[in-house]
PDB file of N, CA and C in Angstrom:
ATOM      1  N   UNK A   1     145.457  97.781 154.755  1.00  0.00           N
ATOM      2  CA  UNK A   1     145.187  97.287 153.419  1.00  0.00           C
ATOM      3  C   UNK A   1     145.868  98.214 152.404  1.00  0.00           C
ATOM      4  N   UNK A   2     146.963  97.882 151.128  1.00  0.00           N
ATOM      5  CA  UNK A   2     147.616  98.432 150.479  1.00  0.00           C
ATOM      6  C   UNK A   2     146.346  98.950 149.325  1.00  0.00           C
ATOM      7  N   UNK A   3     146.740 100.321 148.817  1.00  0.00           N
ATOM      8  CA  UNK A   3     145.373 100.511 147.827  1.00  0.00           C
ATOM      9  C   UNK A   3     145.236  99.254 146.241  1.00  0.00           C
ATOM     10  N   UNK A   4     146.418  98.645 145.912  1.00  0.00           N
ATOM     11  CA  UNK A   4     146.391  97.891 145.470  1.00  0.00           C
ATOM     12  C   UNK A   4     145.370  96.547 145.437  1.00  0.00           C
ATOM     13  N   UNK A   5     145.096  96.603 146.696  1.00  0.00           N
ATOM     14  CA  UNK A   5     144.486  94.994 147.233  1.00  0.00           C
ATOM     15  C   UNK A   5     142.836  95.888 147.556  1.00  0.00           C
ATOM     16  N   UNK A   6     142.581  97.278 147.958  1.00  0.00           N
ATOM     17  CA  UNK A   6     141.444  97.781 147.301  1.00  0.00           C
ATOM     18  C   UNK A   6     141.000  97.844 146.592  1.00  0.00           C
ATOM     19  N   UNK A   7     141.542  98.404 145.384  1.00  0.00           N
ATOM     20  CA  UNK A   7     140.908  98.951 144.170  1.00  0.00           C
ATOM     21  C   UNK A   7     140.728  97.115 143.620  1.00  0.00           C
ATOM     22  N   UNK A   8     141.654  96.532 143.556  1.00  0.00           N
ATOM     23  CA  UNK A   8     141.263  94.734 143.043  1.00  0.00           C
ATOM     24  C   UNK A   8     140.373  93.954 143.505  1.00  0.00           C
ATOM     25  N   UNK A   9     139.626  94.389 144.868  1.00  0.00           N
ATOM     26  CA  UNK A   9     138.432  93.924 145.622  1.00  0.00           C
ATOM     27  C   UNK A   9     137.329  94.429 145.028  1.00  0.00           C
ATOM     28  N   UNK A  10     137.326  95.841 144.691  1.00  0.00           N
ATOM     29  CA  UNK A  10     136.409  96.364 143.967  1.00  0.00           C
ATOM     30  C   UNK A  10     135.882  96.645 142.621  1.00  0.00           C
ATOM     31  N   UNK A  11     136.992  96.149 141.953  1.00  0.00           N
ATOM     32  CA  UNK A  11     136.990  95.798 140.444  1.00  0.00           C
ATOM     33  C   UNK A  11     136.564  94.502 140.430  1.00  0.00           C
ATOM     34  N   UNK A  12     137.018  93.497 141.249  1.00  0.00           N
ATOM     35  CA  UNK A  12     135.733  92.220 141.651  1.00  0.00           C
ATOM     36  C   UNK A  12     134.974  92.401 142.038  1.00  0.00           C
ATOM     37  N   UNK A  13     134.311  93.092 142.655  1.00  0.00           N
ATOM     38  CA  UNK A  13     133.005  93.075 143.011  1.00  0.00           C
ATOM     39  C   UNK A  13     132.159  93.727 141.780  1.00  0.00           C
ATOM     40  N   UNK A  14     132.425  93.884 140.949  1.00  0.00           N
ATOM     41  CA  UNK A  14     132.022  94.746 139.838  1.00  0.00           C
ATOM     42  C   UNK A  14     131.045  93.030 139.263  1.00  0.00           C
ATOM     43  N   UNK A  15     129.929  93.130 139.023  1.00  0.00           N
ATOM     44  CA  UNK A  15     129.008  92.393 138.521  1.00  0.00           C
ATOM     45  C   UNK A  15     129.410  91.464 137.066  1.00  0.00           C
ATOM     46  N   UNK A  16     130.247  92.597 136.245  1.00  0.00           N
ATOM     47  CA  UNK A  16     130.391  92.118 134.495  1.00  0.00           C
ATOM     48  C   UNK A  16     131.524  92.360 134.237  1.00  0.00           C
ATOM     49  N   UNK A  17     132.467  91.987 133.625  1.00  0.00           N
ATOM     50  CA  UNK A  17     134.070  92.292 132.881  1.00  0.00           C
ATOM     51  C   UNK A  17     134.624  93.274 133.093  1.00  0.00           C
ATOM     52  N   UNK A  18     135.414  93.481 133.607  1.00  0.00           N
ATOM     53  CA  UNK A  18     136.299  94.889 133.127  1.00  0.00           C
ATOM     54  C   UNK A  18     137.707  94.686 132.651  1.00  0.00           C
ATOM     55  N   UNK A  19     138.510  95.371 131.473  1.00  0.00           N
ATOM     56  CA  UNK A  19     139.692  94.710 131.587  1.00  0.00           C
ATOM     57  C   UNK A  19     140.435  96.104 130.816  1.00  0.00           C
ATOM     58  N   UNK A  20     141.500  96.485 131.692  1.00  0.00           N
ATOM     59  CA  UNK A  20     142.350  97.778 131.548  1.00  0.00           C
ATOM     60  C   UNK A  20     143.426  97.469 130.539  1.00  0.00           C
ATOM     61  N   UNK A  21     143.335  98.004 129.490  1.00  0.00           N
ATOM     62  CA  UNK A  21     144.543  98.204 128.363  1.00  0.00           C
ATOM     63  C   UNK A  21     145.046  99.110 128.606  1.00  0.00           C
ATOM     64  N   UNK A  22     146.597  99.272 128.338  1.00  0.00           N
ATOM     65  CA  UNK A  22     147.989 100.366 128.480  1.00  0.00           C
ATOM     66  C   UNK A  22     147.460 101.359 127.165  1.00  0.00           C
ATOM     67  N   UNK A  23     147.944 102.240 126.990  1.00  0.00           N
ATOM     68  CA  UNK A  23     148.440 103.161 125.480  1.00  0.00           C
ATOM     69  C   UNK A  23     148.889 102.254 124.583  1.00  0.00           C
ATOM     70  N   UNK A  24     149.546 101.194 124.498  1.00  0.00           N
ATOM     71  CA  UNK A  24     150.774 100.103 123.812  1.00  0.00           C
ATOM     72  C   UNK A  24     149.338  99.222 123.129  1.00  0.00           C
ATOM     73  N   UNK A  25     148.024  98.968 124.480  1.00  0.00           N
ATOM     74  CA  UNK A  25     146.924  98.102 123.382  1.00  0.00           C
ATOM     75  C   UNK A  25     147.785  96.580 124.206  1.00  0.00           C
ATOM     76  N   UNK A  26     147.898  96.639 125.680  1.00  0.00           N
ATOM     77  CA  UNK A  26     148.195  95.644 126.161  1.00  0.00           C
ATOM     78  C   UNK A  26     147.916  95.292 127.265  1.00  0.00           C
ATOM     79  N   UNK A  27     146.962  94.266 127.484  1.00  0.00           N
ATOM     80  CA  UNK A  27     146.155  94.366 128.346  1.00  0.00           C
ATOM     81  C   UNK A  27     146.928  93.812 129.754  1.00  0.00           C
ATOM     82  N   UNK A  28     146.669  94.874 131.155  1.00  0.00           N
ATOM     83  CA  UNK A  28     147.261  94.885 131.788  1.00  0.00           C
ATOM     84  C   UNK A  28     146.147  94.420 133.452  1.00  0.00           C
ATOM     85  N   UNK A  29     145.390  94.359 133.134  1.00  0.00           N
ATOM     86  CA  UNK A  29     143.979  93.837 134.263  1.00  0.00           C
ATOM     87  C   UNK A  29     143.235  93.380 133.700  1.00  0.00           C
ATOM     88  N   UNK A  30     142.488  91.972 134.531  1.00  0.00           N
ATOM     89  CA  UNK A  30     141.295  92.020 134.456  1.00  0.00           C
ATOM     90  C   UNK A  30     140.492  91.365 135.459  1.00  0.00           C
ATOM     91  N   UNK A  31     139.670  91.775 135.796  1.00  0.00           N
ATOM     92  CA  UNK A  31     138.982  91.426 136.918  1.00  0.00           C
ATOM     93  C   UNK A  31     138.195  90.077 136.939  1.00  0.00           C
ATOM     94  N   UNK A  32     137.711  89.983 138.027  1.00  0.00           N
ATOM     95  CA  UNK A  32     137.089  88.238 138.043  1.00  0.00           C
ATOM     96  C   UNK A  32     136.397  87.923 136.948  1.00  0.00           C
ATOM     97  N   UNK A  33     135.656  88.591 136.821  1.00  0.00           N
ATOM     98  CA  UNK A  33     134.660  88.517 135.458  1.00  0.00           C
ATOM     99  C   UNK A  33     134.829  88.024 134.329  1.00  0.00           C
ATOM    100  N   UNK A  34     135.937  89.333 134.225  1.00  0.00           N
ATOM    101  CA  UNK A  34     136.236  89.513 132.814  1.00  0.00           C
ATOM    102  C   UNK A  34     137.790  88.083 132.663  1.00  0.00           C
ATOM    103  N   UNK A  35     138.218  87.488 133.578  1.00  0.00           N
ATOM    104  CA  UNK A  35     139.049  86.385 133.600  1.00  0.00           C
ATOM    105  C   UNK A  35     137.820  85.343 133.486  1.00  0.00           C
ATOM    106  N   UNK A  36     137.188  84.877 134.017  1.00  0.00           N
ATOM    107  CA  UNK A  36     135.820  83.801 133.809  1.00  0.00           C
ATOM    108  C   UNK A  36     135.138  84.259 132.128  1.00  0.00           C
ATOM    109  N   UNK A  37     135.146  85.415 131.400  1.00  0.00           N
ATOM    110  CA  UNK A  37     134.203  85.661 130.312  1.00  0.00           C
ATOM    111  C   UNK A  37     135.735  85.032 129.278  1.00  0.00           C
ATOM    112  N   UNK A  38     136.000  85.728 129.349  1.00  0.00           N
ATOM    113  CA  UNK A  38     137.690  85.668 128.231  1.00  0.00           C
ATOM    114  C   UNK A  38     137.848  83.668 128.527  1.00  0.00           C
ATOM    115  N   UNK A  39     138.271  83.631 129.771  1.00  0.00           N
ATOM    116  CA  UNK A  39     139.456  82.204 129.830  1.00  0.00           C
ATOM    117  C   UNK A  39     138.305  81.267 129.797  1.00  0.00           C
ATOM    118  N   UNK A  40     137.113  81.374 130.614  1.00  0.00           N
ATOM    119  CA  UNK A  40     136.310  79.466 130.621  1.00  0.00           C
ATOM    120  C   UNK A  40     135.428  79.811 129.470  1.00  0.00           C
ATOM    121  N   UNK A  41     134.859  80.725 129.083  1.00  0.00           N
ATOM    122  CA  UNK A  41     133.997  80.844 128.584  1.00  0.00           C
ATOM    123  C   UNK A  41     134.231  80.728 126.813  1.00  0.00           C
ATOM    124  N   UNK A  42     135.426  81.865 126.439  1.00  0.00           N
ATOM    125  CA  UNK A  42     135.496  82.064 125.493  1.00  0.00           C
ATOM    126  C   UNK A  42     137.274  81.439 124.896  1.00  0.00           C
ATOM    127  N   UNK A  43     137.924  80.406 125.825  1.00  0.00           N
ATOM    128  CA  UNK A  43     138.926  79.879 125.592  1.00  0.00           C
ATOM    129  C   UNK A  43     139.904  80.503 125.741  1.00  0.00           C
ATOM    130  N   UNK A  44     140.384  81.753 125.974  1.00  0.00           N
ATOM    131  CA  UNK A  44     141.606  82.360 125.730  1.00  0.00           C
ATOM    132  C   UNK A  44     142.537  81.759 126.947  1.00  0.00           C
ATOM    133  N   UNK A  45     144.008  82.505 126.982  1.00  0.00           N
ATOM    134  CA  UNK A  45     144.494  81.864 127.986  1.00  0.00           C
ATOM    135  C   UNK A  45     145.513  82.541 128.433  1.00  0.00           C
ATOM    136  N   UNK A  46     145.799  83.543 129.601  1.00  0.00           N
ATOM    137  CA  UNK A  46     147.238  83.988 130.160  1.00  0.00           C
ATOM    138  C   UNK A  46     146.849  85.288 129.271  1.00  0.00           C
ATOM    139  N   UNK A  47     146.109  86.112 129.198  1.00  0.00           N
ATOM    140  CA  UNK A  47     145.655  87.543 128.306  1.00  0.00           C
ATOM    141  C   UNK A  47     146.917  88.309 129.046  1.00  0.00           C
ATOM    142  N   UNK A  48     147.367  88.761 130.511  1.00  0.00           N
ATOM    143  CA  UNK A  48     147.227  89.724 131.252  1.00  0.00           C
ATOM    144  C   UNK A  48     148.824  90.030 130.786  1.00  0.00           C
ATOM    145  N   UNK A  49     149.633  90.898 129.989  1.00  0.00           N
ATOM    146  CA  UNK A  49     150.670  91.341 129.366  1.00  0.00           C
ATOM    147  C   UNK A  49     150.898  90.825 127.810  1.00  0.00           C
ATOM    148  N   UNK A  50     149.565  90.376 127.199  1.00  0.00           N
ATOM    149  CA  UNK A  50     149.601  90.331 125.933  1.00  0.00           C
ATOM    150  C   UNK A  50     149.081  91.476 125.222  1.00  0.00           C
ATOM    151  N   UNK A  51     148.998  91.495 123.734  1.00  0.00           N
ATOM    152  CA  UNK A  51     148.353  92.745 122.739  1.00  0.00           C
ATOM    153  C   UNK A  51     146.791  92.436 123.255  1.00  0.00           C
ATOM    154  N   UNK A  52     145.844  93.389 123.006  1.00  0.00           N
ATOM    155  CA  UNK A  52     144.382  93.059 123.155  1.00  0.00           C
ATOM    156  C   UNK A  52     143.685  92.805 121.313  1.00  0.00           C
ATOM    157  N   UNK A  53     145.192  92.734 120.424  1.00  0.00           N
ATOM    158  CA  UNK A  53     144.375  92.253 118.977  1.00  0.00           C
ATOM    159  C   UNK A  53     144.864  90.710 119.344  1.00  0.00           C
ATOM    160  N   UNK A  54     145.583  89.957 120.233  1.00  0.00           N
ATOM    161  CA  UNK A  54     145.319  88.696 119.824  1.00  0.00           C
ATOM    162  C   UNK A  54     144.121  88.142 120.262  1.00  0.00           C
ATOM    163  N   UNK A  55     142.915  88.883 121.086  1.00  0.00           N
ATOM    164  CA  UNK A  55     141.750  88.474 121.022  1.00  0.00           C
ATOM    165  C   UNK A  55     140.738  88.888 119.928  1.00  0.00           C
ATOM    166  N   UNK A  56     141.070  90.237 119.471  1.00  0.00           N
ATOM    167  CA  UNK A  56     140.446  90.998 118.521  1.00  0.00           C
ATOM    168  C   UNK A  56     141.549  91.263 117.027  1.00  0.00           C
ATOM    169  N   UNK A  57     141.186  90.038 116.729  1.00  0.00           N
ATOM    170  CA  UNK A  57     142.693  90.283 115.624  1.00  0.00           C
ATOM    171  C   UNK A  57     142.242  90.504 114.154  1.00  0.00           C
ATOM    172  N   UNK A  58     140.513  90.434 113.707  1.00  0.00           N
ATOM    173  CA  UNK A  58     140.072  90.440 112.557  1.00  0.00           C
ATOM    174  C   UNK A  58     140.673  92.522 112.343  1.00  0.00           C
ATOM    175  N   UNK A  59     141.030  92.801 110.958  1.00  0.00           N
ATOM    176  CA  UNK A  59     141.694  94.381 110.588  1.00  0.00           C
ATOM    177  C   UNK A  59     140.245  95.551 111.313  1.00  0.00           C
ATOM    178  N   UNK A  60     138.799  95.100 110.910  1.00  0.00           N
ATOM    179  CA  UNK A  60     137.901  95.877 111.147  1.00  0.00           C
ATOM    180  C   UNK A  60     137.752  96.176 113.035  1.00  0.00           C
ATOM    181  N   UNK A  61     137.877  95.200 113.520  1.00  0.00           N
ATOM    182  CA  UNK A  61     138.077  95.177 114.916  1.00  0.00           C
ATOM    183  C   UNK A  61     139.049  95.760 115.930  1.00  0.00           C
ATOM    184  N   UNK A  62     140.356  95.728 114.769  1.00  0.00           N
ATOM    185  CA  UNK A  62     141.516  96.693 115.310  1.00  0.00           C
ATOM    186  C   UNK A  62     141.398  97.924 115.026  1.00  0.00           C
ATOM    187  N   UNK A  63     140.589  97.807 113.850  1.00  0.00           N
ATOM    188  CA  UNK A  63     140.974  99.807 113.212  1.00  0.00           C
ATOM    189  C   UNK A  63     139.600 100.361 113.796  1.00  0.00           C
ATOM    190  N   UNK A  64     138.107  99.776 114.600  1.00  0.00           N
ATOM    191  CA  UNK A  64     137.216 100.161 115.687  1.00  0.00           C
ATOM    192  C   UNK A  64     138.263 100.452 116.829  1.00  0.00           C
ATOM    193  N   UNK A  65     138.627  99.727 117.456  1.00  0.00           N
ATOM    194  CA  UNK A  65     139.427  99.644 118.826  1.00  0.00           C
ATOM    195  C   UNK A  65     140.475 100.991 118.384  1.00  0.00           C
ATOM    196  N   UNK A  66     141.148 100.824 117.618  1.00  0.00           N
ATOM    197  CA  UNK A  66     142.481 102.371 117.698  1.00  0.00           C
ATOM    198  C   UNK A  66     141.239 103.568 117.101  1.00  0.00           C
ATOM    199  N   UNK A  67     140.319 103.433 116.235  1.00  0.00           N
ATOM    200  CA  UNK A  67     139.943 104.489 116.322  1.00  0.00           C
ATOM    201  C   UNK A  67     139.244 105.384 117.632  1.00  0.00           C
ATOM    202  N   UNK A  68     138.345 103.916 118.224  1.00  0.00           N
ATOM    203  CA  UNK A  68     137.815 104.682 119.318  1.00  0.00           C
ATOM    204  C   UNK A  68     138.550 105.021 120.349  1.00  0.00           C
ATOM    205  N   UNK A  69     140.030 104.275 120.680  1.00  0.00           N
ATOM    206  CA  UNK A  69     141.094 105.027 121.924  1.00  0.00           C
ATOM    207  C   UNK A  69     141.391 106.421 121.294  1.00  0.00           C
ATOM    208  N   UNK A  70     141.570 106.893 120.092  1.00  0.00           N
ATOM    209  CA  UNK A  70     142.122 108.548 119.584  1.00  0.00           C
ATOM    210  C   UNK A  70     140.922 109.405 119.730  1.00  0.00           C
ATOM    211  N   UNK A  71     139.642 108.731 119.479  1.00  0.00           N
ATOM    212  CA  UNK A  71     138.911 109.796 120.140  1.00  0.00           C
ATOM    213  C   UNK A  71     138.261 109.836 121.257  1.00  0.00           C
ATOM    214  N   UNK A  72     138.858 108.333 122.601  1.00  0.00           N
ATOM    215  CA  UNK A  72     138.449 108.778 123.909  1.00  0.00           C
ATOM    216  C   UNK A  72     139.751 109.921 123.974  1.00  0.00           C
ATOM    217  N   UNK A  73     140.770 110.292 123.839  1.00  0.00           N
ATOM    218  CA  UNK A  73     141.834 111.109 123.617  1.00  0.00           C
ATOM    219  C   UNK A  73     141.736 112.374 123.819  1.00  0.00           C
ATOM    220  N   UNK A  74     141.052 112.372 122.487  1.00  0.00           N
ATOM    221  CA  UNK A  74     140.754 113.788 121.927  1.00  0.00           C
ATOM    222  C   UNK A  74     139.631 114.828 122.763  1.00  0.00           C
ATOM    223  N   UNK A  75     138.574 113.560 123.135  1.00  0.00           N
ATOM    224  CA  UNK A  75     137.522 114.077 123.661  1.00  0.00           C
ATOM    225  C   UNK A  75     136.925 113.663 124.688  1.00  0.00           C
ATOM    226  N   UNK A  76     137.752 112.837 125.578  1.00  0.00           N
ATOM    227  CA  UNK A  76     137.704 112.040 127.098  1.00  0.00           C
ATOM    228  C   UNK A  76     136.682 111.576 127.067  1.00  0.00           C
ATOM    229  N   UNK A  77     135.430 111.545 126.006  1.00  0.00           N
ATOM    230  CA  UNK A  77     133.883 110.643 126.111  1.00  0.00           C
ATOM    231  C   UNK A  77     134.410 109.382 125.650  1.00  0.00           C
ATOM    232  N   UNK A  78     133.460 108.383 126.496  1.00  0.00           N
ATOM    233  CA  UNK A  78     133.260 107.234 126.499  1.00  0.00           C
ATOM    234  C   UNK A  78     133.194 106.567 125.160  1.00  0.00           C
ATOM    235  N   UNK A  79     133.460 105.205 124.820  1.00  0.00           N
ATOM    236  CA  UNK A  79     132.968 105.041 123.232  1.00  0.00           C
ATOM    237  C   UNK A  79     132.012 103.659 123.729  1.00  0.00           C
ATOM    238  N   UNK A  80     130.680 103.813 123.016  1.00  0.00           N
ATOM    239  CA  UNK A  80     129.686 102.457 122.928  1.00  0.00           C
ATOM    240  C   UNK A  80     130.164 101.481 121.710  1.00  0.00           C
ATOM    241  N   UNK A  81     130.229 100.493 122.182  1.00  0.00           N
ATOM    242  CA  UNK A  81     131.757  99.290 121.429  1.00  0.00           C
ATOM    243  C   UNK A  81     130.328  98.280 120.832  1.00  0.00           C
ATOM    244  N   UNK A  82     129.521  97.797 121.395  1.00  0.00           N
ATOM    245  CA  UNK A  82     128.440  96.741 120.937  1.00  0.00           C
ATOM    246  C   UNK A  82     127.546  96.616 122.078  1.00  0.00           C
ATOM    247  N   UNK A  83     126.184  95.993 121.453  1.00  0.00           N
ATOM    248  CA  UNK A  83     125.670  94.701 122.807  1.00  0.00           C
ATOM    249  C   UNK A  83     125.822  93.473 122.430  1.00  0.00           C
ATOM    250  N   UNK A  84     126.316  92.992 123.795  1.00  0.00           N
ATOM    251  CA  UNK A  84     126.540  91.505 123.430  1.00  0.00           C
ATOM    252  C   UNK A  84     125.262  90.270 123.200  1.00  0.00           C
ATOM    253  N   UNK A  85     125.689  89.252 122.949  1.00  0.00           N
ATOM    254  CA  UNK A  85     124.523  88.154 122.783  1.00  0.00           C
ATOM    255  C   UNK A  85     124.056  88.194 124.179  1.00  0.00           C
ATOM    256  N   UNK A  86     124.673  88.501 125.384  1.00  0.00           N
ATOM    257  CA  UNK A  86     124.025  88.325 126.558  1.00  0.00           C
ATOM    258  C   UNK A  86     123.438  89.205 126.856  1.00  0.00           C
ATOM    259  N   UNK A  87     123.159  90.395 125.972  1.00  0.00           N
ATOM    260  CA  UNK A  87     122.371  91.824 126.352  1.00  0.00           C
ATOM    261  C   UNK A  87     123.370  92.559 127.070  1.00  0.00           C
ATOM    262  N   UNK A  88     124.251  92.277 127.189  1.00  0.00           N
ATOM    263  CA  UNK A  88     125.771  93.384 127.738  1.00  0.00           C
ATOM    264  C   UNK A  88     125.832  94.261 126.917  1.00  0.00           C
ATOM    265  N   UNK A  89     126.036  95.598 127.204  1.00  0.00           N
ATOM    266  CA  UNK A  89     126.370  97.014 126.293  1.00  0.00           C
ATOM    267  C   UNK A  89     127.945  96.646 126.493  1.00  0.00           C
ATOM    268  N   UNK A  90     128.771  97.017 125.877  1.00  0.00           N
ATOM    269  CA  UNK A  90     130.090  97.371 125.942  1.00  0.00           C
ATOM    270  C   UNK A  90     130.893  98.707 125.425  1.00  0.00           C
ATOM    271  N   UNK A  91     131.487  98.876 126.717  1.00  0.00           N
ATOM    272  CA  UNK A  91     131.950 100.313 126.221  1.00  0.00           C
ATOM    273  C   UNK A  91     133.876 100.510 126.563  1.00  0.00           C
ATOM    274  N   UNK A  92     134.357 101.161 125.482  1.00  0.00           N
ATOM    275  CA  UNK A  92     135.783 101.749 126.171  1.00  0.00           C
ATOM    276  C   UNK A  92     135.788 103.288 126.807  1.00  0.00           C
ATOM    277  N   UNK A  93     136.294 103.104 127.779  1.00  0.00           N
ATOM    278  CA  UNK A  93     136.760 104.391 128.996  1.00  0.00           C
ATOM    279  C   UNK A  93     138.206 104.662 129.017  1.00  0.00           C
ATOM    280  N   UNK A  94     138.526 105.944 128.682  1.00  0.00           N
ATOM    281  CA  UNK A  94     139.621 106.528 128.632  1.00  0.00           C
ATOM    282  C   UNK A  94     139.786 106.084 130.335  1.00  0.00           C
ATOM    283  N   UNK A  95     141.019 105.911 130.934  1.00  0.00           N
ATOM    284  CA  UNK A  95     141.844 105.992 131.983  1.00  0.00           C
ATOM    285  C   UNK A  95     143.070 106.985 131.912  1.00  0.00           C
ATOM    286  N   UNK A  96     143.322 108.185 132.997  1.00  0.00           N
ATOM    287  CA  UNK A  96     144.033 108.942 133.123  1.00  0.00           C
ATOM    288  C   UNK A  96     144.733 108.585 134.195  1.00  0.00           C
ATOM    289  N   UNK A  97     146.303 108.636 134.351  1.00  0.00           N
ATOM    290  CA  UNK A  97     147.071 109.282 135.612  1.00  0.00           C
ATOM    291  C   UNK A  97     146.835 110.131 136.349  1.00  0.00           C
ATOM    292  N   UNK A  98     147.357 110.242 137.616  1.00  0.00           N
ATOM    293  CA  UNK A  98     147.170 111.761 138.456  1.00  0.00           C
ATOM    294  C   UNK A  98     147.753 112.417 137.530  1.00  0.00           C
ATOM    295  N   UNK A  99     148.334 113.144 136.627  1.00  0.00           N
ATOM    296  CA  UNK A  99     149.083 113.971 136.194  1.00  0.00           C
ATOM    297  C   UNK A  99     148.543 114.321 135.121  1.00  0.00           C
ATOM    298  N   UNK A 100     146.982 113.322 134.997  1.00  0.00           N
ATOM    299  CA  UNK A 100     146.213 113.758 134.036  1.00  0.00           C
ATOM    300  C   UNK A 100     146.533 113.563 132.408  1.00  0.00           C
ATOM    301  N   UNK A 101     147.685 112.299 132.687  1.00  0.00           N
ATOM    302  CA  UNK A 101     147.863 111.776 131.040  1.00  0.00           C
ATOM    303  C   UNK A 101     147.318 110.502 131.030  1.00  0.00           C
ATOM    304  N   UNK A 102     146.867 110.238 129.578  1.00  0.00           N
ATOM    305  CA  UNK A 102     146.273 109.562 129.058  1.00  0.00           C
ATOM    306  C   UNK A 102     147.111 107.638 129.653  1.00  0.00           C
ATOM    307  N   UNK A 103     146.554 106.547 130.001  1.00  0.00           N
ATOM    308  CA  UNK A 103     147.519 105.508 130.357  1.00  0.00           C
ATOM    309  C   UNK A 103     147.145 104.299 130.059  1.00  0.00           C
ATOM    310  N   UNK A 104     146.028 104.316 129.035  1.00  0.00           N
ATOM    311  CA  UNK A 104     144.955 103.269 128.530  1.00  0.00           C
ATOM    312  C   UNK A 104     143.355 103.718 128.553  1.00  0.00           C
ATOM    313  N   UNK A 105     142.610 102.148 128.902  1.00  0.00           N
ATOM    314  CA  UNK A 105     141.555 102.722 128.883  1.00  0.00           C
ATOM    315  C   UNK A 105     140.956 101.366 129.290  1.00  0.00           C
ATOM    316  N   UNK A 106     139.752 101.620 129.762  1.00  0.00           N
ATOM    317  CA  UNK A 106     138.860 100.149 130.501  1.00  0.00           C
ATOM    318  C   UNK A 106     137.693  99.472 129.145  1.00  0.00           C
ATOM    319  N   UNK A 107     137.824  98.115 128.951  1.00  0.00           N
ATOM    320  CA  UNK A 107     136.732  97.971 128.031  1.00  0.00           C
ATOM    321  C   UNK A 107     135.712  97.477 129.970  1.00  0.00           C
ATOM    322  N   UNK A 108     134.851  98.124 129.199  1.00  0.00           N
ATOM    323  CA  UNK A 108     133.690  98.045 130.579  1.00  0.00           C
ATOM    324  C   UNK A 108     132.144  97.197 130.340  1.00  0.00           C
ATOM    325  N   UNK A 109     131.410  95.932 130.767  1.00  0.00           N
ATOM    326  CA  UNK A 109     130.500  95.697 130.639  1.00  0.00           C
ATOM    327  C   UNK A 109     129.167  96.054 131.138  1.00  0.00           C
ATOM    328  N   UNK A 110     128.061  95.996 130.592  1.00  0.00           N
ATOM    329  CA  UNK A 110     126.843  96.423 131.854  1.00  0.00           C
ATOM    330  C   UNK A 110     125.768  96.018 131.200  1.00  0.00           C
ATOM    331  N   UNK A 111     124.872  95.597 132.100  1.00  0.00           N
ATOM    332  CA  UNK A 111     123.612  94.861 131.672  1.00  0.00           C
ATOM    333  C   UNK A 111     123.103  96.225 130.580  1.00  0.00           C
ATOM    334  N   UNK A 112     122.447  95.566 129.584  1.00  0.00           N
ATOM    335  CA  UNK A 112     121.432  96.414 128.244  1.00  0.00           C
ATOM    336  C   UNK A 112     120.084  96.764 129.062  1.00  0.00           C
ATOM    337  N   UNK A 113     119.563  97.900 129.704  1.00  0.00           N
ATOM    338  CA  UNK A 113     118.154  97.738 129.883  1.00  0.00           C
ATOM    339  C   UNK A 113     117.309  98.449 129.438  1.00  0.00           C
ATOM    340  N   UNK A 114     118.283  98.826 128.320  1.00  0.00           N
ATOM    341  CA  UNK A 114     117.002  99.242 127.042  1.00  0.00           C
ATOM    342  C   UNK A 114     116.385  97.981 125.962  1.00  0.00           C
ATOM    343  N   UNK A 115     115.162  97.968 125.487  1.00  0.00           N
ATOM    344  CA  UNK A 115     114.931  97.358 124.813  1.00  0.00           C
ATOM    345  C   UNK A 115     114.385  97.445 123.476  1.00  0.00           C
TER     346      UNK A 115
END
């Protein structure tokens, strides 16, 4: 099994969305989920080498999103993005290279079980 066809089994098996943006802010994965939340659910269509503002294209939504990638950056912590109407927390995760540079970052879902 190529690690390719691993790590994509296991990013499906992942319960809620995940979807990996480049440095550029172009979204380059997304897992079963997060293809079923985006494409049937919420209409979009063919995301996977587009910008991630043509889903998030209102100015306040872009200048959240670049602010919080400069300071997963600065300070490799996580950023808490919203909860959703479905009680989903959402968060962005810095993603590093082996070489330990910066190469995007994961918007990540997970059930809310605070109340």
């Amino acid at each position: 099994m190529e690690d390719n066809e691993m790590l994509k089994g296991i990013l499906d098996s992942y319960p809620y969305p995940i979807v990996f943006v480049d440095n550029e802010y172009i979204i380059r994965f997304m897992n079963k989920n997060a293809q079923y939340h985006y494409y049937e659910e919420r209409g979009y269509k063919d995301l996977i080498g587009k910008s991630l503002f043509e889903c998030h294209s209102n100015e306040k939504s872009i200048e959240k999103i670049k602010q919080g990638f400069e300071g997963i950056k600065k300070n490799g912590k996580e950023v808490f993005v919203c909860v959703t109407s479905r009680n989903q927390r959402v968060y962005m995760q810095g993603v590093k290279n082996e070489k330990g540079e910066w190469i995007g970052f994961i918007e990540r879902f997970e059930l809310n079980l605070q109340i």
